[in-house]
C-alpha atoms as a PDB file:
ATOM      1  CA  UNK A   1       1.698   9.514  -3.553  1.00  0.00           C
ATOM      2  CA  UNK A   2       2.590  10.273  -7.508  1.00  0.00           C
ATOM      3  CA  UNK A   3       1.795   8.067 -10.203  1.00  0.00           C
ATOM      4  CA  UNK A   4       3.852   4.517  -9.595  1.00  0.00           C
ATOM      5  CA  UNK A   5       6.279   2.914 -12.457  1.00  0.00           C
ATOM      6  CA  UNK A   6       5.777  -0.370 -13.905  1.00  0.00           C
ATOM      7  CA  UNK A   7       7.183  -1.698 -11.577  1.00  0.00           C
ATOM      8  CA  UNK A   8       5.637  -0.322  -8.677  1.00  0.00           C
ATOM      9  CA  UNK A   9       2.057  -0.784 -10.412  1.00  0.00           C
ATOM     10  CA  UNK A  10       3.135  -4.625 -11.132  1.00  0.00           C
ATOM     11  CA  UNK A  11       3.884  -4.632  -7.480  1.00  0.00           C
ATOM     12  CA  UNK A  12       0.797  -3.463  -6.422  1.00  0.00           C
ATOM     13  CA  UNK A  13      -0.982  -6.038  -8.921  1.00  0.00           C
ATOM     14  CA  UNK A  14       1.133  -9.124  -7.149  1.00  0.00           C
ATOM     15  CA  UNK A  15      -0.442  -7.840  -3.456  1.00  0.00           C
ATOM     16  CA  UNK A  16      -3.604  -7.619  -4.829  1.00  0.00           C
ATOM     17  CA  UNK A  17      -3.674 -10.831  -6.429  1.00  0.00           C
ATOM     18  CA  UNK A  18      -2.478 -12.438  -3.222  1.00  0.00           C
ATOM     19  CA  UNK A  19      -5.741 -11.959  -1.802  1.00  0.00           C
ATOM     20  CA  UNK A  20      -4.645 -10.485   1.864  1.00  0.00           C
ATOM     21  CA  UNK A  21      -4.747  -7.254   3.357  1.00  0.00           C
ATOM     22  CA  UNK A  22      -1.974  -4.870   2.297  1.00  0.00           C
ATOM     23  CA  UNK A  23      -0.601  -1.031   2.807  1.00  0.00           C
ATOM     24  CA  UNK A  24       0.666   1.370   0.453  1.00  0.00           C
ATOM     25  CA  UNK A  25       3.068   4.029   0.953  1.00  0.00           C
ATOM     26  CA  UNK A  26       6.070   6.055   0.117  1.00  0.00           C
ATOM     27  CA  UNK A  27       8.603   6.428   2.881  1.00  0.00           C
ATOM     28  CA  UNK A  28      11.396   9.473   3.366  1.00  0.00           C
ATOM     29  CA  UNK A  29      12.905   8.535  -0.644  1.00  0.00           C
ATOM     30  CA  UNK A  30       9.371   8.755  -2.198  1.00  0.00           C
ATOM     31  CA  UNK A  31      10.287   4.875  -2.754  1.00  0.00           C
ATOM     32  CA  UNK A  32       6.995   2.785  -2.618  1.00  0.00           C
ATOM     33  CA  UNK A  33       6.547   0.332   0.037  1.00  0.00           C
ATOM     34  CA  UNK A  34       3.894  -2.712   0.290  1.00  0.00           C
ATOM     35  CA  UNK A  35       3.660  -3.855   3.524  1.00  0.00           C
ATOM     36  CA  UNK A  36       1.740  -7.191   4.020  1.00  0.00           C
ATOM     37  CA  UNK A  37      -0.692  -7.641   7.095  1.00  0.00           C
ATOM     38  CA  UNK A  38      -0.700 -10.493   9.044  1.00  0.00           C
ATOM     39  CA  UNK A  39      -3.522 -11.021  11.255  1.00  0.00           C
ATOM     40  CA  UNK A  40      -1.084 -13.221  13.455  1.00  0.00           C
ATOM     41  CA  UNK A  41       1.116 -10.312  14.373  1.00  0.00           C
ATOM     42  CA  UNK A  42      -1.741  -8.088  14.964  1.00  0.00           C
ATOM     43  CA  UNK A  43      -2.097  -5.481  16.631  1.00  0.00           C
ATOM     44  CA  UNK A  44       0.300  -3.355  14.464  1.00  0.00           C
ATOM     45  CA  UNK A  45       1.879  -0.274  16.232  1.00  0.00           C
ATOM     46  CA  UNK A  46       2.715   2.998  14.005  1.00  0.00           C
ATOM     47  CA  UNK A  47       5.178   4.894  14.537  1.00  0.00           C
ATOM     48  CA  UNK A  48       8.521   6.885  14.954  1.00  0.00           C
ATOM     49  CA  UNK A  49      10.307   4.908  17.398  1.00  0.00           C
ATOM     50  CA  UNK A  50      12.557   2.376  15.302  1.00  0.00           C
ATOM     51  CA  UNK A  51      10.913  -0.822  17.326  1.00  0.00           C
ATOM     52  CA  UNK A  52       7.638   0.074  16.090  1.00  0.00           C
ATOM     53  CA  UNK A  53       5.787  -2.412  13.499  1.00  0.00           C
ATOM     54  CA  UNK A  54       5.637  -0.181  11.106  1.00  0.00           C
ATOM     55  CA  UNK A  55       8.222   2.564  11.602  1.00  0.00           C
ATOM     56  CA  UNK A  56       7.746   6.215   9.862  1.00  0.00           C
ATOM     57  CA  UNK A  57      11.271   7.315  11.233  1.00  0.00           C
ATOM     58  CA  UNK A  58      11.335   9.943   8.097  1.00  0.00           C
ATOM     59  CA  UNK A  59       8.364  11.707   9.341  1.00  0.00           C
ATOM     60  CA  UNK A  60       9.037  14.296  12.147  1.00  0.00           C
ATOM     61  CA  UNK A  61       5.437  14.823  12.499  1.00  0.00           C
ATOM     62  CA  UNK A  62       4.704  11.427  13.640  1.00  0.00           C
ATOM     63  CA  UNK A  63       4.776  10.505  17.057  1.00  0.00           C
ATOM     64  CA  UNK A  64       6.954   7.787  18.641  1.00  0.00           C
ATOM     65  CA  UNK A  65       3.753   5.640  19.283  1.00  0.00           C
ATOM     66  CA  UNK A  66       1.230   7.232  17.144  1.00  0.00           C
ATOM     67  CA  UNK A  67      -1.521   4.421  16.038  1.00  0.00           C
ATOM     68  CA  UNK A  68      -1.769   0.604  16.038  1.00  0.00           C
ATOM     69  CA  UNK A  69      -4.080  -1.399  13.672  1.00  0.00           C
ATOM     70  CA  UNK A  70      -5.617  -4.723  14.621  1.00  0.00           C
ATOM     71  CA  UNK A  71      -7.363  -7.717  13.285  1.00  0.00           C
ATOM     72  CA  UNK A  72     -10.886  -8.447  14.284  1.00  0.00           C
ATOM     73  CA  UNK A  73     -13.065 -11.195  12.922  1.00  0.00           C
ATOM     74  CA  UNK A  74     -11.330 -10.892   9.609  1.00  0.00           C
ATOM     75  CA  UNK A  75     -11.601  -7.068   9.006  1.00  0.00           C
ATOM     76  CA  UNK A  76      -8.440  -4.377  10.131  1.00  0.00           C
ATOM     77  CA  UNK A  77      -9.233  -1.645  12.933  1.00  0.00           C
ATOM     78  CA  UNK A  78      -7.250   2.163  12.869  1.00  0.00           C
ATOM     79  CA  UNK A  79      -6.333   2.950  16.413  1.00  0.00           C
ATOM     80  CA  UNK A  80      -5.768   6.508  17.891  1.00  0.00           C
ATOM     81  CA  UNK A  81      -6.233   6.953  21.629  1.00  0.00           C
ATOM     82  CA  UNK A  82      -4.728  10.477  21.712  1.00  0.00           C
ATOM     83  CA  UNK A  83      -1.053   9.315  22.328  1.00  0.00           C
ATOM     84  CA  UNK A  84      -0.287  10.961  18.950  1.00  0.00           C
ATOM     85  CA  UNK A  85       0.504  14.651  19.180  1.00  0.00           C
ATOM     86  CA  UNK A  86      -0.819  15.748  15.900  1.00  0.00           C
ATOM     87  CA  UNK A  87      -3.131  12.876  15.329  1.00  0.00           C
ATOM     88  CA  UNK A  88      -4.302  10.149  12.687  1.00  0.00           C
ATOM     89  CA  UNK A  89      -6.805  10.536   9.959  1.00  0.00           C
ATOM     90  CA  UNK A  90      -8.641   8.464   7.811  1.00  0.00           C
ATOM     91  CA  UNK A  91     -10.073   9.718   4.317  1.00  0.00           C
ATOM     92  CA  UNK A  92      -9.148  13.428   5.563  1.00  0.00           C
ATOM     93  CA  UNK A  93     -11.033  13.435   9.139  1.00  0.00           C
ATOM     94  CA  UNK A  94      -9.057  13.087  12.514  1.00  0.00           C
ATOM     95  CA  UNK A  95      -9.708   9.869  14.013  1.00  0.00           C
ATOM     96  CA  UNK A  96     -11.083  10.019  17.135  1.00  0.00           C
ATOM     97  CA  UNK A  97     -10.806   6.692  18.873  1.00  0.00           C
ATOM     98  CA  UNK A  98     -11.152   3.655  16.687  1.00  0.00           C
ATOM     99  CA  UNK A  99     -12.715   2.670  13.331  1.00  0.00           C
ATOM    100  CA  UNK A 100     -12.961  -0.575  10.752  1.00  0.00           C
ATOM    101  CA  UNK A 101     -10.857  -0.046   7.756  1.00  0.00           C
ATOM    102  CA  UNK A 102     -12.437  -0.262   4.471  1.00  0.00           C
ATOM    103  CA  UNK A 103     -10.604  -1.504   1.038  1.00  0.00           C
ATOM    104  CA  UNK A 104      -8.887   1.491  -0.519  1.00  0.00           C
ATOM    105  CA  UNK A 105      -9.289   3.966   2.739  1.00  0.00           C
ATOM    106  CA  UNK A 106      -6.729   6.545   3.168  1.00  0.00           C
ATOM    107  CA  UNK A 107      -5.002   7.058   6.306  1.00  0.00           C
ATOM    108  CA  UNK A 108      -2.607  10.094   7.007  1.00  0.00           C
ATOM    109  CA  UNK A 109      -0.060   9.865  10.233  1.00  0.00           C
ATOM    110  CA  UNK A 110       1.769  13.172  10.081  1.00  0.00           C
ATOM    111  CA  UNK A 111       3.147  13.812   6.702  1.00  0.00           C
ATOM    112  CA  UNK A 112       2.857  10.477   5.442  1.00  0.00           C
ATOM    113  CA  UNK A 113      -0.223   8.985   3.701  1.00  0.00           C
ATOM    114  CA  UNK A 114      -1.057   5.224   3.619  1.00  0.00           C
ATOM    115  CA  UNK A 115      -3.114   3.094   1.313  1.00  0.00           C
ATOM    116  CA  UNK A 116      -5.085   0.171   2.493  1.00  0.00           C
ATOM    117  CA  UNK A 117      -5.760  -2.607   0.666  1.00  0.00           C
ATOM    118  CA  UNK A 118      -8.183  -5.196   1.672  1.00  0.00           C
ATOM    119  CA  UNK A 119      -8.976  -7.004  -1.706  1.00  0.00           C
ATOM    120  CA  UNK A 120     -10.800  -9.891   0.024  1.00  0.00           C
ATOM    121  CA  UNK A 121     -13.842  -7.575   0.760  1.00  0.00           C
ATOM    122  CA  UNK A 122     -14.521  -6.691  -2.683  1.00  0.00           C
ATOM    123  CA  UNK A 123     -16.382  -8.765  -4.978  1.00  0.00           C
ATOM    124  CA  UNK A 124     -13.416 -10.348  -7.396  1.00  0.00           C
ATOM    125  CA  UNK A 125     -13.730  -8.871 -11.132  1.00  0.00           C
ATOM    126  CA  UNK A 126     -11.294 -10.542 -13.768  1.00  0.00           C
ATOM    127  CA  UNK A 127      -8.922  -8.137 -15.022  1.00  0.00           C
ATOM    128  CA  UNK A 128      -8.900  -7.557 -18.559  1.00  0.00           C
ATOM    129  CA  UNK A 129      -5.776  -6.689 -20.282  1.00  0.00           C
ATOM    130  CA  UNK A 130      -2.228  -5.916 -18.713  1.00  0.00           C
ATOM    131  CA  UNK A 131      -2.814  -2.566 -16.686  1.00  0.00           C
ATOM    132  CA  UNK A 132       1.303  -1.517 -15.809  1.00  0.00           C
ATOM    133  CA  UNK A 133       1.533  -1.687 -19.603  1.00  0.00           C
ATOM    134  CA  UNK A 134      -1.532   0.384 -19.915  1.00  0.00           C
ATOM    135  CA  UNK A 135      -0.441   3.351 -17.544  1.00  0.00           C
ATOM    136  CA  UNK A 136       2.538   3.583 -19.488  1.00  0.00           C
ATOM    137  CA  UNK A 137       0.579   3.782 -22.572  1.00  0.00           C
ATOM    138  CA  UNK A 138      -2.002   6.139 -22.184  1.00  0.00           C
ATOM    139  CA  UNK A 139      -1.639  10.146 -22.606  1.00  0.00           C
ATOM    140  CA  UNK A 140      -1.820  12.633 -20.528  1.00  0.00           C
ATOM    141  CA  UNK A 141      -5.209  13.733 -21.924  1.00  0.00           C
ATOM    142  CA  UNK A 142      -6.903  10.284 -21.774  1.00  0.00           C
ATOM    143  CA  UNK A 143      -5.363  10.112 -18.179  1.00  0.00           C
ATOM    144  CA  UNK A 144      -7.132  12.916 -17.098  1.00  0.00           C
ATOM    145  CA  UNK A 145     -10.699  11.831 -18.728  1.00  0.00           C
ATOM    146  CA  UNK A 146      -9.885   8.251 -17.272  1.00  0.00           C
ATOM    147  CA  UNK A 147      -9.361  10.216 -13.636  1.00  0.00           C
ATOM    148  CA  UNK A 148     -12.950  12.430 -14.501  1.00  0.00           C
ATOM    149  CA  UNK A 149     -14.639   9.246 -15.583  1.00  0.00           C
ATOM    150  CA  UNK A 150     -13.704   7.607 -11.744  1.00  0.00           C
ATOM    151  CA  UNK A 151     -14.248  10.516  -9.720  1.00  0.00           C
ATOM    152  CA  UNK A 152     -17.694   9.884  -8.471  1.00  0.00           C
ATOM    153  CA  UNK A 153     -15.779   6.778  -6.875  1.00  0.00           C
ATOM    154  CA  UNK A 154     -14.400   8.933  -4.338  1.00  0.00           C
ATOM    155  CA  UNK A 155     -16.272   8.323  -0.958  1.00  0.00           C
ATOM    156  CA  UNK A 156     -17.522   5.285  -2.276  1.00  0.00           C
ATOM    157  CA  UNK A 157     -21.049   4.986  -0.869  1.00  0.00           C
ATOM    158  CA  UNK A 158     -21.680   2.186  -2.785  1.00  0.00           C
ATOM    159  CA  UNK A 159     -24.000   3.836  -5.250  1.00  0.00           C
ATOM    160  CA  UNK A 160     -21.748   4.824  -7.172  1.00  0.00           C
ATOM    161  CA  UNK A 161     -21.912   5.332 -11.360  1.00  0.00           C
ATOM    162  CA  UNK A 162     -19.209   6.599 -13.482  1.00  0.00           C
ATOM    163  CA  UNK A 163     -19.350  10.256 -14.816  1.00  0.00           C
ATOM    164  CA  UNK A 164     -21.200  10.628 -17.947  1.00  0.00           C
ATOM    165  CA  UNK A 165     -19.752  12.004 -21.131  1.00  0.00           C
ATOM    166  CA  UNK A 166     -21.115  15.491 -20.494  1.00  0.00           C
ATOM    167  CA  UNK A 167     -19.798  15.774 -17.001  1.00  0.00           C
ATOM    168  CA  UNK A 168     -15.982  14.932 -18.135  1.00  0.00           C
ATOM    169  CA  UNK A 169     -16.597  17.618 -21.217  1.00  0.00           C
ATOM    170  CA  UNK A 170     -17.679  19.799 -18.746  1.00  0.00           C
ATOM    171  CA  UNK A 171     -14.775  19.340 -15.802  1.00  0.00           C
ATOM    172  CA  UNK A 172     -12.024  19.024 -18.575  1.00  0.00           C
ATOM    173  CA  UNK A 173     -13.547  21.972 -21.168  1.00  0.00           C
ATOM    174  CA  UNK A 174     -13.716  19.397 -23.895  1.00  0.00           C
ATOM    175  CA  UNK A 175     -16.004  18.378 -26.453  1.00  0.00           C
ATOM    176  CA  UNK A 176     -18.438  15.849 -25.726  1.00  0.00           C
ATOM    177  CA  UNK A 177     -16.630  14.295 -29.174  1.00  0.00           C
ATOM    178  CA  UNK A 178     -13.539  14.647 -28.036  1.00  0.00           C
ATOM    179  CA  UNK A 179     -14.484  12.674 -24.729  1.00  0.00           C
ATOM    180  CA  UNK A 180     -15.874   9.851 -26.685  1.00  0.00           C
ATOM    181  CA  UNK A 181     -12.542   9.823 -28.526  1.00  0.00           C
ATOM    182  CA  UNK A 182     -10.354   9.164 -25.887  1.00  0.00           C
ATOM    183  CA  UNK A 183     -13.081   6.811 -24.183  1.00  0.00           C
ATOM    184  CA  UNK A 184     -12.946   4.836 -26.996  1.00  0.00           C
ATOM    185  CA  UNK A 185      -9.209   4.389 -26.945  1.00  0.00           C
ATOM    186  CA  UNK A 186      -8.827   3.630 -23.525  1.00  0.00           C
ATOM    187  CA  UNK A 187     -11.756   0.387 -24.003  1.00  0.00           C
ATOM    188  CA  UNK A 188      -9.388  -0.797 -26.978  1.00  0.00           C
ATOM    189  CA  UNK A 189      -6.165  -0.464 -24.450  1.00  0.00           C
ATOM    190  CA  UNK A 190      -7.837  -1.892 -21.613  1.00  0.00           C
ATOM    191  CA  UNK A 191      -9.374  -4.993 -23.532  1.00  0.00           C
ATOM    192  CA  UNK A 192     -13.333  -3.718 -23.218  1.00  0.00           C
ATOM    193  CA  UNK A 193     -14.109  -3.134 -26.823  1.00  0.00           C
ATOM    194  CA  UNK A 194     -16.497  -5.951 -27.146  1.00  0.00           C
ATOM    195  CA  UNK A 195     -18.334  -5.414 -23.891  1.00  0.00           C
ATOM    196  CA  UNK A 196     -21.877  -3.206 -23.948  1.00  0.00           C
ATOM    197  CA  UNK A 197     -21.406   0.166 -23.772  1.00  0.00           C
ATOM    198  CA  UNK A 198     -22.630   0.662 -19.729  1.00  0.00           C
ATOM    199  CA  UNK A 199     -20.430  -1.827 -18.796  1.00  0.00           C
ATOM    200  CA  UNK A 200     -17.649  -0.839 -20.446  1.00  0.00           C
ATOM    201  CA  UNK A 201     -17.389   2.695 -18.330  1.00  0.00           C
ATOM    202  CA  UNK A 202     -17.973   0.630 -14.881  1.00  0.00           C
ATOM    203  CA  UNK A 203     -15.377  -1.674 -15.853  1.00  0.00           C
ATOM    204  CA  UNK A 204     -12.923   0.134 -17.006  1.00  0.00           C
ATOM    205  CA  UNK A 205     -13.570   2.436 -13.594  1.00  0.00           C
ATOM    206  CA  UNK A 206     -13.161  -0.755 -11.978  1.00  0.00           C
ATOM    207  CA  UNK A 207      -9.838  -2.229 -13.544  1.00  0.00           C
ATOM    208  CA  UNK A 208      -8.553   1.504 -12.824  1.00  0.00           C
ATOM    209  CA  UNK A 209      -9.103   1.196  -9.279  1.00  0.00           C
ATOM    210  CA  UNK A 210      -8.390  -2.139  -8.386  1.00  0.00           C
ATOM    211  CA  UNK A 211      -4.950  -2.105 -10.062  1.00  0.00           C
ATOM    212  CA  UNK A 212      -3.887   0.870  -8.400  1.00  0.00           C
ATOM    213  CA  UNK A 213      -3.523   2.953 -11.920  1.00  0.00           C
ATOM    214  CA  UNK A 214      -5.948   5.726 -10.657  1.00  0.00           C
ATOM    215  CA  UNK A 215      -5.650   6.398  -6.991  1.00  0.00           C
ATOM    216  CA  UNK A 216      -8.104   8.135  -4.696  1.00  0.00           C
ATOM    217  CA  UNK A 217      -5.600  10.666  -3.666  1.00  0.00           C
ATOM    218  CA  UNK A 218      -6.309  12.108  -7.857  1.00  0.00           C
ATOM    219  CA  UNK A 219     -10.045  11.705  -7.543  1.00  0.00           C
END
């Protein structure tokens, strides 16, 4: 998926904010959809056929019944008993069977990848400042430090730690002043001037992710 709009970002801000479960993906017109999950109307079946719950009719790689998700005991299950002719895969490995989603997991059917959102199983963090206005007002160059800074994120083991000046200078052939320039700019934009400088880099890793304006697909 490329980089959303304002509008898709502020979109993506409203799901979050609403607390439940949510997908995220482009269909056949690279327009963004957010589809809601209900556990009522679980399970959810994937795929071609136009009655399915979620229908990827633009994707000729996707089978007519390819996957199904399904509540249990508050947390979202990917399905893939082998009816799928090219298969399902979730953060890059074929699924084999069944498997608990986890917040921000990406899941591939055919040509089509899908966000999930689960917000609820995250700790809450206030965001600080307006992010859609921020993605429209950063550069290029502090994008891509902002996208270096995240990228031990990835796999999210949960031990996580942003990357320090001297790795971005390193990945991005800058100078370790140059780094702390663009840092610095991106704390004013975001609203985390005042905070202590080690919290500053998690949060602002945090607001990144969590809003949707750096997406594991770029990490």
């Amino acid at each position: 998926m490329h980089d959303g709009t304002p509008r898709e970002l502020k979109q993506m801000l409203e799901a979050e904010r609403a607390g439940e479960p949510f997908l995220v993906l482009r269909d056949g017109d690279a327009t963004q959809l957010v589809v809601t999950l209900d556990a009522a109307q679980s399970p959810l079946v994937i795929g071609r056929d136009p009655s399915s719950d979620l229908c990827l009719g633009w994707d000729p790689l996707v089978s007519g019944l390819h996957a199904r998700l399904e509540s249990a005991k508050g947390s979202w299950l990917l399905h893939d008993d082998g009816l799928s002719r090219n298969g399902s895969f979730l953060n890059g490995e074929r699924l084999h069977g069944q498997r608990v989603l986890r917040d921000r997991d990406e899941l591939r059917f055919g040509r089509t990848t899908v966000l999930f959102r689960h917000p609820s199983l995250r700790l809450p963090t206030t965001l600080i400042g307006d992010m859609p206005e921020l993605a429209m007002s950063i550069s290029p160059a502090q994008r891509r430090v902002l996208v270096a800074l995240c990228r031990p994120y990835k796999h999210r083991s949960g031990f996580e730690r942003p990357s320090t000046n001297q790795e971005i200078a390193d990945e991005l052939f800058l100078s370790i002043e140059a780094v702390k320039s663009h840092l610095r700019v991106l704390y004013d934009k975001a609203g985390l001037e005042t905070l202590p400088q080690s919290e500053k880099r998690v949060r602002l890793v945090e607001h990144a992710l969590q809003a949707g304006l750096i997406s594991e697909y770029e990490l």
